[in-house]
Protein backbone atom coordinates (compact mmCIF):
# COMPACT_ATOMS: atom_id res chain seq x y z
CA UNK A 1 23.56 2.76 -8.52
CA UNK A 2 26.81 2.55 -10.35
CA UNK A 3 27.07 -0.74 -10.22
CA UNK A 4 24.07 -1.91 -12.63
CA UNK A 5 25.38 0.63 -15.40
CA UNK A 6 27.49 -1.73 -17.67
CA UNK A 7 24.35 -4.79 -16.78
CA UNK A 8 22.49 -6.10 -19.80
CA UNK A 9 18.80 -6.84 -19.33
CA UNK A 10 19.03 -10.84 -18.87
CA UNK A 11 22.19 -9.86 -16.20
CA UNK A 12 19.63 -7.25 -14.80
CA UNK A 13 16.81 -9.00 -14.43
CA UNK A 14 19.40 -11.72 -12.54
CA UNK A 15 20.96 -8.57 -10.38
CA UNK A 16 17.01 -7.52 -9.09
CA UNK A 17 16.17 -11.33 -8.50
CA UNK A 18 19.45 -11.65 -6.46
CA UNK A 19 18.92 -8.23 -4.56
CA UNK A 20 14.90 -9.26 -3.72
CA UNK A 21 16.32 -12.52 -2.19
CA UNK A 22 18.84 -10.68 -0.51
CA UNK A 23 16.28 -8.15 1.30
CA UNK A 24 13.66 -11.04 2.43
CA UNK A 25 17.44 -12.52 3.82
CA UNK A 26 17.40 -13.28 8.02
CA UNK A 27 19.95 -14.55 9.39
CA UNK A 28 19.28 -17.50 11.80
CA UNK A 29 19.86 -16.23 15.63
CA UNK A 30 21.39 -12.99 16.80
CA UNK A 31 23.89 -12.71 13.73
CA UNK A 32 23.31 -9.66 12.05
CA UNK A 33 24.02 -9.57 8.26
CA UNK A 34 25.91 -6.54 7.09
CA UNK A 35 27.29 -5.15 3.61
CA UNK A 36 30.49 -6.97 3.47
CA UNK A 37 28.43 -10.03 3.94
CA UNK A 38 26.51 -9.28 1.32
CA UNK A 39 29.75 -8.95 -0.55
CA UNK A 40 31.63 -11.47 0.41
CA UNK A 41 28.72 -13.80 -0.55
CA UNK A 42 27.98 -12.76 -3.88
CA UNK A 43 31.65 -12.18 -4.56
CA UNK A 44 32.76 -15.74 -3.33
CA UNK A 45 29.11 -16.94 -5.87
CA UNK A 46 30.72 -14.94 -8.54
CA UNK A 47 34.02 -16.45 -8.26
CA UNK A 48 32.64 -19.89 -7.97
CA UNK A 49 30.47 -19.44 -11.14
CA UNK A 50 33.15 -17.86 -13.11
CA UNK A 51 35.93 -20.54 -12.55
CA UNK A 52 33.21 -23.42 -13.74
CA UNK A 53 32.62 -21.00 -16.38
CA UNK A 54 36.46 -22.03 -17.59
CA UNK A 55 35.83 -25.60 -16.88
CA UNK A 56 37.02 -25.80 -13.01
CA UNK A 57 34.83 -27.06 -10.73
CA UNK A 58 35.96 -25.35 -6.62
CA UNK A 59 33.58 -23.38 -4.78
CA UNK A 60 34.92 -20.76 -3.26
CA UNK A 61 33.90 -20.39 0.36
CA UNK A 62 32.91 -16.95 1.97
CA UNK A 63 34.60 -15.77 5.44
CA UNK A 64 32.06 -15.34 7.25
CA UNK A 65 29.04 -17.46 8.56
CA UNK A 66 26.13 -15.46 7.79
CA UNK A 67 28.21 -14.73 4.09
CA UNK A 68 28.56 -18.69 3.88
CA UNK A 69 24.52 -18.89 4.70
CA UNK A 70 23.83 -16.43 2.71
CA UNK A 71 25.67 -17.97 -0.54
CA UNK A 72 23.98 -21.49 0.66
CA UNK A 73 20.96 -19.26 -0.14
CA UNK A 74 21.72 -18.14 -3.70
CA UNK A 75 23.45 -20.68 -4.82
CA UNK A 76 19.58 -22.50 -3.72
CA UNK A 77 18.02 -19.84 -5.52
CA UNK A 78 20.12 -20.39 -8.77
CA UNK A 79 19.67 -24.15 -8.63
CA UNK A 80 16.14 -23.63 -8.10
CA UNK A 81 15.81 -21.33 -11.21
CA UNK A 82 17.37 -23.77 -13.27
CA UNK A 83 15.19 -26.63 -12.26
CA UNK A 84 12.24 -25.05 -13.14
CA UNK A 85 13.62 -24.42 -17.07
CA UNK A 86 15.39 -20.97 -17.16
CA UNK A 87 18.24 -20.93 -19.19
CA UNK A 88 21.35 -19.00 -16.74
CA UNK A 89 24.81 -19.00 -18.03
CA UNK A 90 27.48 -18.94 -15.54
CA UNK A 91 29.03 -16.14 -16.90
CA UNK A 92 26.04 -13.76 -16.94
CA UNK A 93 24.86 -14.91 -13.40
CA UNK A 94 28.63 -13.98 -12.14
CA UNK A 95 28.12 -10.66 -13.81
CA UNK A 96 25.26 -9.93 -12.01
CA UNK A 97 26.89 -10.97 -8.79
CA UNK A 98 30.14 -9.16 -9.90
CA UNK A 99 27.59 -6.06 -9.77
CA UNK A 100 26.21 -7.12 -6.35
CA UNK A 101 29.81 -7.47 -4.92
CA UNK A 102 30.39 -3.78 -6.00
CA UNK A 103 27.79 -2.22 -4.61
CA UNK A 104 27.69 -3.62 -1.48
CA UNK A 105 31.40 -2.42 -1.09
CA UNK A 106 30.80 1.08 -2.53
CA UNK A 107 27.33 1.97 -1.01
CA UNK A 108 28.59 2.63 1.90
CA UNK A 109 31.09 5.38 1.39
CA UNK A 110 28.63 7.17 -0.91
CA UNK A 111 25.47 6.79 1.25
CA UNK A 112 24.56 6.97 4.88
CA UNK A 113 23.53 3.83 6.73
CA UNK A 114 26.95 2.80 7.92
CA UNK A 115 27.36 -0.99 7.41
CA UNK A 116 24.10 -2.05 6.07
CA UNK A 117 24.01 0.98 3.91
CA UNK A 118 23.43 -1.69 0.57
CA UNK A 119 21.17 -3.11 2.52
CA UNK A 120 18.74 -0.66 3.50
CA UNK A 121 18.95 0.61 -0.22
CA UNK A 122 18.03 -2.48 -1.35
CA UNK A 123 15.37 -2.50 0.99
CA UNK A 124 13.72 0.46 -0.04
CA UNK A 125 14.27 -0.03 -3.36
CA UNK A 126 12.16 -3.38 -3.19
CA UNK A 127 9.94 -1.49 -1.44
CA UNK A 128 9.71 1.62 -3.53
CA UNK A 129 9.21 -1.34 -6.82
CA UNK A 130 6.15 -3.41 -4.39
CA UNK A 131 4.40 -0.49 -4.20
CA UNK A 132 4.62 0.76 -7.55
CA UNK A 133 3.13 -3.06 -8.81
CA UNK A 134 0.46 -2.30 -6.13
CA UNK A 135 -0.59 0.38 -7.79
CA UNK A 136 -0.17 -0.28 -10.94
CA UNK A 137 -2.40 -4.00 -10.07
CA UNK A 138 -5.26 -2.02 -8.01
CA UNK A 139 -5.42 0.67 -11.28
CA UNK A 140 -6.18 -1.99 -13.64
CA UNK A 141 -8.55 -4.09 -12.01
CA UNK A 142 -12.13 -2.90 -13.01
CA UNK A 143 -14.29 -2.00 -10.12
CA UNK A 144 -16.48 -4.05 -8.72
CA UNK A 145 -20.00 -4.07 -9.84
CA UNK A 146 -21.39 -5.91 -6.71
CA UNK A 147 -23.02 -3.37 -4.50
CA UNK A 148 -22.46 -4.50 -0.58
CA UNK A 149 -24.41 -2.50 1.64
């Protein structure tokens, strides 16, 4: 993904803990959430974070509803973060976001998958990094030296 190439580890770190929220996303009802959701969202997050950043406070509002429920969500997620200690700077957050915004709007002419092409690469990169934890868990952990019959 070109979009994570210019990302510092802290903005990183941000960028994979926006795109895991992202993939465990469902929209409420029969709306479907597609790509330039997904971009709209995190650009209209970015834009929002980045004009506090200069001392402004307006939210930008996304077009769409499940974009608008799905910034509801991150913004949460941020707030939530920052409750619980972790120091986030506006600026790096947007960053990561920035890098969010692009890739949802690129993926899709480099990649099959149509509209939710960031999406299902998202997806199955989450997937891809679950399973690799698995296995890296189930390696570590001694074996058991109770005998069941």
């Amino acid at each position: 993904m070109p979009a994570v190439q210019h990302l510092n580890e802290r903005q990183y770190q941000l960028f994979a803990l926006f795109n895991a929220h992202i993939a465990r996303h469902t929209p409420e009802g029969f709306v479907r959430l597609v790509d330039d959701d997904v971009a709209d969202a995190a650009g209209s997050m970015a834009a929002t974070l980045e004009t506090a950043a200069r001392g402004v406070i307006y939210e930008h509002a996304p077009q769409s509803l499940p974009a608008q429920r799905l910034a509801t969500e991150l913004k949460g997620l941020l707030e939530q973060m920052r409750e619980k200690g972790a120091r986030i700077f506006d600026s790096e957050a947007a960053v990561a976001l920035r890098a969010i915004e692009r890739g949802a709007r690129e993926t899709r002419t480099r990649a099959e998958g149509g509209d939710v092409a960031y999406l299902q690469l998202t997806s199955r990169l989450m997937q891809l990094n679950r399973a690799t934890r698995h296995d890296t868990e189930s390696a570590a952990r001694p074996a058991s030296s109770l005998i069941i019959p």
